[in-house]
N, C-alpha and C. Protein backbone atom coordinates (compact mmCIF):
# COMPACT_ATOMS: atom_id res chain seq x y z
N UNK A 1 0.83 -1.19 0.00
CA UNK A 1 0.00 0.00 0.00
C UNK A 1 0.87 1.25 0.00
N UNK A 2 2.25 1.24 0.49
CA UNK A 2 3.17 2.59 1.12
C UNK A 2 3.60 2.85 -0.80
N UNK A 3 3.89 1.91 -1.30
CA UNK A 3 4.49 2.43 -2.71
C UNK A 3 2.81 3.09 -3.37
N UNK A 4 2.22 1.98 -3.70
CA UNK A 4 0.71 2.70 -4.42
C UNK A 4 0.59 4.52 -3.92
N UNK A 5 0.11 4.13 -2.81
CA UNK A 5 0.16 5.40 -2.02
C UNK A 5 0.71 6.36 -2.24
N UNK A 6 2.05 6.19 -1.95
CA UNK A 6 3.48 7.32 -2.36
C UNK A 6 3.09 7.46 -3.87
N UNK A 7 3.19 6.98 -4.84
CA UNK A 7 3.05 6.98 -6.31
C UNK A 7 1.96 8.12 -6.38
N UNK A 8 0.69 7.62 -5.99
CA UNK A 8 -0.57 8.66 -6.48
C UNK A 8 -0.58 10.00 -5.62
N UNK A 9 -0.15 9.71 -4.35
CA UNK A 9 0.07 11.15 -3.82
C UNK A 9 1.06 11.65 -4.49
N UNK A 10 2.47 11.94 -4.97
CA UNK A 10 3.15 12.46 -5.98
C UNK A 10 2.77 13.09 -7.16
N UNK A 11 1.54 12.04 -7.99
CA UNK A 11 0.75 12.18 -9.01
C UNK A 11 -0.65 13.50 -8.75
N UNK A 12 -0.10 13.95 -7.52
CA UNK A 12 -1.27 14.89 -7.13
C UNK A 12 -2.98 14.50 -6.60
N UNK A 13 -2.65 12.82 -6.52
CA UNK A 13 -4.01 12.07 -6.16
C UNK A 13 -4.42 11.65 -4.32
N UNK A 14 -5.51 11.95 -4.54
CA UNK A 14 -5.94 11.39 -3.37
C UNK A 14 -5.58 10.47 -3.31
N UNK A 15 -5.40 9.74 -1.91
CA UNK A 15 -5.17 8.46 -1.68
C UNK A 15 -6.12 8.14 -0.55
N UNK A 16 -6.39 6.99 -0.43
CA UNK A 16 -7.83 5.78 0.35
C UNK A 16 -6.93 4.62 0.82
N UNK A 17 -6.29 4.72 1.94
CA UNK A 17 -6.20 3.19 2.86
C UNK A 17 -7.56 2.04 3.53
N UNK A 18 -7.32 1.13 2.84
CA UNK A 18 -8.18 0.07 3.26
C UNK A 18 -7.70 -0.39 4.50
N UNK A 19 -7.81 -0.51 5.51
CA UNK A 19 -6.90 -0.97 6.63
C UNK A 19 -7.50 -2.51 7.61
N UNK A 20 -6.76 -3.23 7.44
CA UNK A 20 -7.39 -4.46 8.03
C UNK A 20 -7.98 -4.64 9.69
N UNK A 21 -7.44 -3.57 10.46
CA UNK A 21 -7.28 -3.99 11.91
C UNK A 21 -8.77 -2.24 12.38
N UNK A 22 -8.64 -1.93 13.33
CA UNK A 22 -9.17 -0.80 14.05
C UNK A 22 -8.53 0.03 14.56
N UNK A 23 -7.58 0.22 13.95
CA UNK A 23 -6.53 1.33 13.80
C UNK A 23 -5.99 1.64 13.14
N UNK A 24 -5.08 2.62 13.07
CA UNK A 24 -4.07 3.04 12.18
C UNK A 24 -2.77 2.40 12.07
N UNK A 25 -2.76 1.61 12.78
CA UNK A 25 -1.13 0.90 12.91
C UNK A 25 -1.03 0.46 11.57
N UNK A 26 0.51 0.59 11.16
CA UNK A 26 0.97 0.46 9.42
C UNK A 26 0.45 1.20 8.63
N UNK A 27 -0.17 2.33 8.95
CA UNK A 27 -0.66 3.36 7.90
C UNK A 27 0.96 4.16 7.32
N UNK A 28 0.76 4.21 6.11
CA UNK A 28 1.83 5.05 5.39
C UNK A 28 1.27 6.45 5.33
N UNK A 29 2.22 7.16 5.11
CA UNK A 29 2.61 8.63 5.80
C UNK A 29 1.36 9.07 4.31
N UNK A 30 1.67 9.13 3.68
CA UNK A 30 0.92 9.30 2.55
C UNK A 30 -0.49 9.41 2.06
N UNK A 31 -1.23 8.17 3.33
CA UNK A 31 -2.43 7.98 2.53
C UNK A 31 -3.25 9.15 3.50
N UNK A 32 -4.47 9.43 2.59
CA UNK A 32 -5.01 11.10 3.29
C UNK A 32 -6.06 10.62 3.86
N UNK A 33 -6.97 9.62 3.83
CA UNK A 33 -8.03 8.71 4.05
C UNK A 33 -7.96 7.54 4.52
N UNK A 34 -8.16 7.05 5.93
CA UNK A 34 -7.56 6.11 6.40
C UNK A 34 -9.44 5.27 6.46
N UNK A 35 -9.15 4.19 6.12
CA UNK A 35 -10.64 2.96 6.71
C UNK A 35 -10.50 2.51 7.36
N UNK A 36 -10.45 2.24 8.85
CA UNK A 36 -10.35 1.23 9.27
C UNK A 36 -11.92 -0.07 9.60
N UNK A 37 -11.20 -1.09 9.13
CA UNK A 37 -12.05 -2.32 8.66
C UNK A 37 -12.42 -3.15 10.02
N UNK A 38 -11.28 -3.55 10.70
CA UNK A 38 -11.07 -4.62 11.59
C UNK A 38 -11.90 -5.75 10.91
N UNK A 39 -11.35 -6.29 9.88
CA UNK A 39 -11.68 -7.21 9.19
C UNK A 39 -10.80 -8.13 8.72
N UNK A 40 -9.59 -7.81 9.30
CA UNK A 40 -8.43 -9.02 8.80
C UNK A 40 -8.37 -8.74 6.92
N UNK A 41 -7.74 -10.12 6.96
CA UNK A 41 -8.02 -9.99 5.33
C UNK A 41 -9.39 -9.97 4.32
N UNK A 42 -10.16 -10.07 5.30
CA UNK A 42 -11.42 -10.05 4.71
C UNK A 42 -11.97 -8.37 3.76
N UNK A 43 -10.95 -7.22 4.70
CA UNK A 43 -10.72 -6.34 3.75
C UNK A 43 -10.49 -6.44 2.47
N UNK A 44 -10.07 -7.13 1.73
CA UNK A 44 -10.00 -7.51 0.52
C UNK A 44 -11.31 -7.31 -0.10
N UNK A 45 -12.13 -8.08 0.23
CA UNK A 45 -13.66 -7.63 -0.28
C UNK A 45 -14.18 -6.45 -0.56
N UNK A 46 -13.64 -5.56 0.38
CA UNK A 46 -14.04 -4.06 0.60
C UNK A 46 -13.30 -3.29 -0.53
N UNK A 47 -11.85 -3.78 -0.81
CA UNK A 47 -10.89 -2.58 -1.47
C UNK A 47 -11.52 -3.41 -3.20
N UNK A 48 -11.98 -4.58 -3.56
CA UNK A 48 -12.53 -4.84 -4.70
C UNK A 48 -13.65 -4.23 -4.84
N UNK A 49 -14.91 -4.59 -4.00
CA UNK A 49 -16.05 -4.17 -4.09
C UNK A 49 -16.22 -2.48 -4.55
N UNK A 50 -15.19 -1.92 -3.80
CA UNK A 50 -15.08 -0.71 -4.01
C UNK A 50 -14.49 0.45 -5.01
N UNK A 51 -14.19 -0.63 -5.79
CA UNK A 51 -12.90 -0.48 -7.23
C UNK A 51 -14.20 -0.40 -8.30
N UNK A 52 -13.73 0.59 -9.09
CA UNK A 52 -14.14 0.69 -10.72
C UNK A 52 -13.67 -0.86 -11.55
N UNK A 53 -12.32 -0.24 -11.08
CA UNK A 53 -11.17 -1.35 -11.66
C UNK A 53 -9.79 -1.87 -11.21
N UNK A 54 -9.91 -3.09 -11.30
CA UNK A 54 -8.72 -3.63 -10.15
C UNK A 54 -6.99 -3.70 -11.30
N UNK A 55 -6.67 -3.12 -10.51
CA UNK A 55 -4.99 -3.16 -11.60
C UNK A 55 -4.07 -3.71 -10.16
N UNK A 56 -3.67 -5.05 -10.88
CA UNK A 56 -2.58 -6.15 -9.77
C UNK A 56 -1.81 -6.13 -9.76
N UNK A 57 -0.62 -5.59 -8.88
CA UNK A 57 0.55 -5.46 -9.21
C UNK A 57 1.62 -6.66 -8.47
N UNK A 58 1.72 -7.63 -9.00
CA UNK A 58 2.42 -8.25 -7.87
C UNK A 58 1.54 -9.92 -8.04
N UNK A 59 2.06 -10.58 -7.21
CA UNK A 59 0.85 -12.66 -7.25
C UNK A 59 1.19 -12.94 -5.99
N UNK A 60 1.58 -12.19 -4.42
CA UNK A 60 1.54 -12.51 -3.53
C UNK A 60 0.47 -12.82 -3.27
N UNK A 61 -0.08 -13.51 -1.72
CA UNK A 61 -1.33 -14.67 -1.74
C UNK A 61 -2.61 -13.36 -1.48
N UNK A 62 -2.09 -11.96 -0.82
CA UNK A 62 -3.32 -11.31 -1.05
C UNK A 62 -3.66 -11.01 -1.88
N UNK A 63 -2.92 -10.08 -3.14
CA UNK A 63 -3.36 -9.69 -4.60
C UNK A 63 -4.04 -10.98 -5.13
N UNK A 64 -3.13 -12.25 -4.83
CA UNK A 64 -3.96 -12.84 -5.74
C UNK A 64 -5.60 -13.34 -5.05
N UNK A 65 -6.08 -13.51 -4.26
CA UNK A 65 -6.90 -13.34 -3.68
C UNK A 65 -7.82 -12.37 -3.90
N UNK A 66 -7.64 -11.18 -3.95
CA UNK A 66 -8.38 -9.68 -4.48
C UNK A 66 -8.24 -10.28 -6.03
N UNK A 67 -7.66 -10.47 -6.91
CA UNK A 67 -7.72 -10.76 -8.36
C UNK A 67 -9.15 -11.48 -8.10
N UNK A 68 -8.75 -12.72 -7.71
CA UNK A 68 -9.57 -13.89 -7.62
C UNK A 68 -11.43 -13.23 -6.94
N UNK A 69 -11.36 -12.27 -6.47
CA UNK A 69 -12.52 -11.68 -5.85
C UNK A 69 -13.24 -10.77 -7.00
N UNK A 70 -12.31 -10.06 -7.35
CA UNK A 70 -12.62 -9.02 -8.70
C UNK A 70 -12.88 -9.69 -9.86
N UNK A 71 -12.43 -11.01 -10.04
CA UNK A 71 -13.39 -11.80 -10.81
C UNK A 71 -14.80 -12.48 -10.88
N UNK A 72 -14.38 -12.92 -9.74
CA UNK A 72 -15.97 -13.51 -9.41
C UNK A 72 -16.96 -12.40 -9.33
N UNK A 73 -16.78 -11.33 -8.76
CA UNK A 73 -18.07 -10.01 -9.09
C UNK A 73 -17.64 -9.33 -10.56
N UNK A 74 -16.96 -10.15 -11.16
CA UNK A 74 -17.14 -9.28 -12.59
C UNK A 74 -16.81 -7.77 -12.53
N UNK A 75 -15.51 -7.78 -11.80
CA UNK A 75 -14.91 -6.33 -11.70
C UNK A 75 -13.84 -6.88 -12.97
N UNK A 76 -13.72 -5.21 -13.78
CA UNK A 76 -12.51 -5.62 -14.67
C UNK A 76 -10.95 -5.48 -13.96
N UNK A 77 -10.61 -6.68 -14.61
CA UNK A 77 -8.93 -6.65 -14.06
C UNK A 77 -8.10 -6.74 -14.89
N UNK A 78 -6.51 -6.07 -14.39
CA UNK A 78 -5.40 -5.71 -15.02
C UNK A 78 -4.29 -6.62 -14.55
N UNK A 79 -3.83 -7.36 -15.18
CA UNK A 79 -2.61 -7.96 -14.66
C UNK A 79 -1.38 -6.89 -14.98
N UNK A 80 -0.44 -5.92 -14.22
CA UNK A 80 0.42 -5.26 -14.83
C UNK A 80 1.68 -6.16 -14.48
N UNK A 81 2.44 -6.39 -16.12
CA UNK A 81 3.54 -7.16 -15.76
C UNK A 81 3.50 -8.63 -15.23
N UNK A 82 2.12 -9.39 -15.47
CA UNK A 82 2.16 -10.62 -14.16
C UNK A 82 3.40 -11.52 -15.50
N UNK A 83 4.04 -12.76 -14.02
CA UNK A 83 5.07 -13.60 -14.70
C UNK A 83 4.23 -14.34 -14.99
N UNK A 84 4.80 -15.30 -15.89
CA UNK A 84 4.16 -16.15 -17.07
C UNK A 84 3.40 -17.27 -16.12
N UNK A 85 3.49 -17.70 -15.12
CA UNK A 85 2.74 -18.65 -14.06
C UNK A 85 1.39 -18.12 -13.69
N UNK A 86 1.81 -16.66 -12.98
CA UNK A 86 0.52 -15.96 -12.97
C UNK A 86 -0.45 -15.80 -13.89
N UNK A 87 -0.14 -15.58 -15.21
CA UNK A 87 -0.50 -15.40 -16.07
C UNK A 87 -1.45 -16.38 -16.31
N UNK A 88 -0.92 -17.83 -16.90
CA UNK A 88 -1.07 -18.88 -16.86
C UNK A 88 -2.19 -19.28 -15.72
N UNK A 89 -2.18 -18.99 -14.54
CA UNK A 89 -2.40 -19.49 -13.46
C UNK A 89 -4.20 -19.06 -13.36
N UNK A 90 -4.11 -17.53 -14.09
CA UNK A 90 -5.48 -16.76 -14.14
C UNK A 90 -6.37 -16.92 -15.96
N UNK A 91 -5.12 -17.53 -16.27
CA UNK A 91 -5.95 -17.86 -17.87
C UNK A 91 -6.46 -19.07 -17.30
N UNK A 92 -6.26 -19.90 -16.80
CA UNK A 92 -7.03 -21.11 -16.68
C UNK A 92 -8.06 -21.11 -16.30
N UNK A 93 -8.18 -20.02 -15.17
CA UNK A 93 -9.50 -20.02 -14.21
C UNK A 93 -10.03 -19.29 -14.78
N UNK A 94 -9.87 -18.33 -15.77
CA UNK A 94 -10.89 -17.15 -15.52
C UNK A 94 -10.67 -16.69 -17.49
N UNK A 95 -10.81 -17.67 -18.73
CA UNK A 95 -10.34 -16.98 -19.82
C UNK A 95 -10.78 -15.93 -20.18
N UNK A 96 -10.17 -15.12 -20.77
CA UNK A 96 -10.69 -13.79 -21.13
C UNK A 96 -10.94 -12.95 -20.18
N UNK A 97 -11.32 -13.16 -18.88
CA UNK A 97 -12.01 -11.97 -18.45
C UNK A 97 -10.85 -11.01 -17.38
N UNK A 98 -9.91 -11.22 -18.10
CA UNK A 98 -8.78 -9.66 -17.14
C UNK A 98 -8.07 -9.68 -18.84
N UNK A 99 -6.79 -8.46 -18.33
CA UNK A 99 -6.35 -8.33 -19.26
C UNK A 99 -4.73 -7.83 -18.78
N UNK A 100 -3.89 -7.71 -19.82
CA UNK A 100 -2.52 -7.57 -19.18
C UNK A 100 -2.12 -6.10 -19.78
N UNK A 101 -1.22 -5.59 -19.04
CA UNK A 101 -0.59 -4.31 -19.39
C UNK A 101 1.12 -4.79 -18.80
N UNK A 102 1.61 -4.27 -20.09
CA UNK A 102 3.08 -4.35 -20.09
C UNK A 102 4.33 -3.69 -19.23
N UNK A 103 2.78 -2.21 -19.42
CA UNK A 103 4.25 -1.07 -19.20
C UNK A 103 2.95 -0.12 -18.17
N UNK A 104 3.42 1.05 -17.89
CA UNK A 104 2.48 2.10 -17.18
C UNK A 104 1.34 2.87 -17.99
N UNK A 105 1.89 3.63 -19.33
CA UNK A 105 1.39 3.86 -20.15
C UNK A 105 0.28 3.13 -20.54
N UNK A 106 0.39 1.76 -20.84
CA UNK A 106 -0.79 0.99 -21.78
C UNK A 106 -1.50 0.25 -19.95
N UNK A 107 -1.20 0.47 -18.88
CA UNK A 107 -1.71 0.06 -17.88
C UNK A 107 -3.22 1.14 -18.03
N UNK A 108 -2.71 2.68 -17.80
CA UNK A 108 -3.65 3.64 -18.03
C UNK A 108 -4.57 3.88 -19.19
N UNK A 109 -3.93 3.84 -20.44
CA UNK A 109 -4.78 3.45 -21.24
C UNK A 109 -6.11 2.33 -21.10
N UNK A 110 -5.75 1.28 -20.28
CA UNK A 110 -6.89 0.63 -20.69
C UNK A 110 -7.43 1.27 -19.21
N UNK A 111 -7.24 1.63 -17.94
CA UNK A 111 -7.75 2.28 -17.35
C UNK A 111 -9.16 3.27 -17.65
N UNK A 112 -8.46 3.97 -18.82
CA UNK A 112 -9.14 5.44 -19.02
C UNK A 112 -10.30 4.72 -20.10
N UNK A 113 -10.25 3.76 -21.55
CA UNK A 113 -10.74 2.83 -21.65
C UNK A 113 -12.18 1.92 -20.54
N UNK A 114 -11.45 1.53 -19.84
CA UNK A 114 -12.84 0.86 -19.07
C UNK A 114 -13.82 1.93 -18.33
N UNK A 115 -12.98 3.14 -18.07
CA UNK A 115 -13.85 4.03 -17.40
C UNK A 115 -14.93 5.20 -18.10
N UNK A 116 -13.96 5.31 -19.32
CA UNK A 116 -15.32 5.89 -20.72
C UNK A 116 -15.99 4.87 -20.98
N UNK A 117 -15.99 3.41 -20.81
CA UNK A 117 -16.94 2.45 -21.55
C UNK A 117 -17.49 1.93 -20.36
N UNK A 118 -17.94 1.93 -18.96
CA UNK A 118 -18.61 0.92 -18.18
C UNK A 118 -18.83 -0.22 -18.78
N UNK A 119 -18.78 -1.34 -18.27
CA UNK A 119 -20.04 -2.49 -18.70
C UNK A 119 -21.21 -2.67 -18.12
């Protein structure tokens, strides 16, 4: 969350912490909006449910978990950069329905894309 965070605050963006516990503990300096959930990982639900659009950065067991959530409610998803396992791993389960971005540029593009076109 501290890199995301740092990134869009730089970018001049608000930033929204999903926070798992009933506090602030591990909040990064950055984010301007803190949630607290006390929901464990079950936060996950909340930071999908709450997404236009999910862009994954990373196949640790929470992202992939939030992937795996943002599919099943038919949120659109971005694999940015996933390795060829990941890749692999989400074509099996889920064909067609995410999509990959290479670089930052074509990450936003399809960003700006899903958000002029809803489904």
């Amino acid at each position: 969350m501290a890199a995301a965070s740092q990134g869009a605050k730089v970018a001049g963006g608000l930033t929204v912490g999903i926070l798992p516990g009933k506090n602030h503990q591990g909040l990064a300096d950055s984010v301007d909006i803190a949630i607290c959930t006390d929901l464990g990982h079950g936060r996950n639900n909340v930071n999908v449910l709450s997404a236009d659009v999910v862009v994954a950065v990373g196949s640790g067991l929470g992202t992939v978990s939030e992937i795996a959530l943002a599919l099943k409610n038919h949120k659109p998803v971005i694999l940015w950069q996933p390795s060829p396992a990941t890749q692999a791993f989400f074509t099996e389960l889920a064909p067609g329905q995410f999509s990959v971005a290479k670089d930052i540029p074509g990450a936003i593009a399809q960003i700006q894309a899903l958000m002029d076109n809803p489904a």
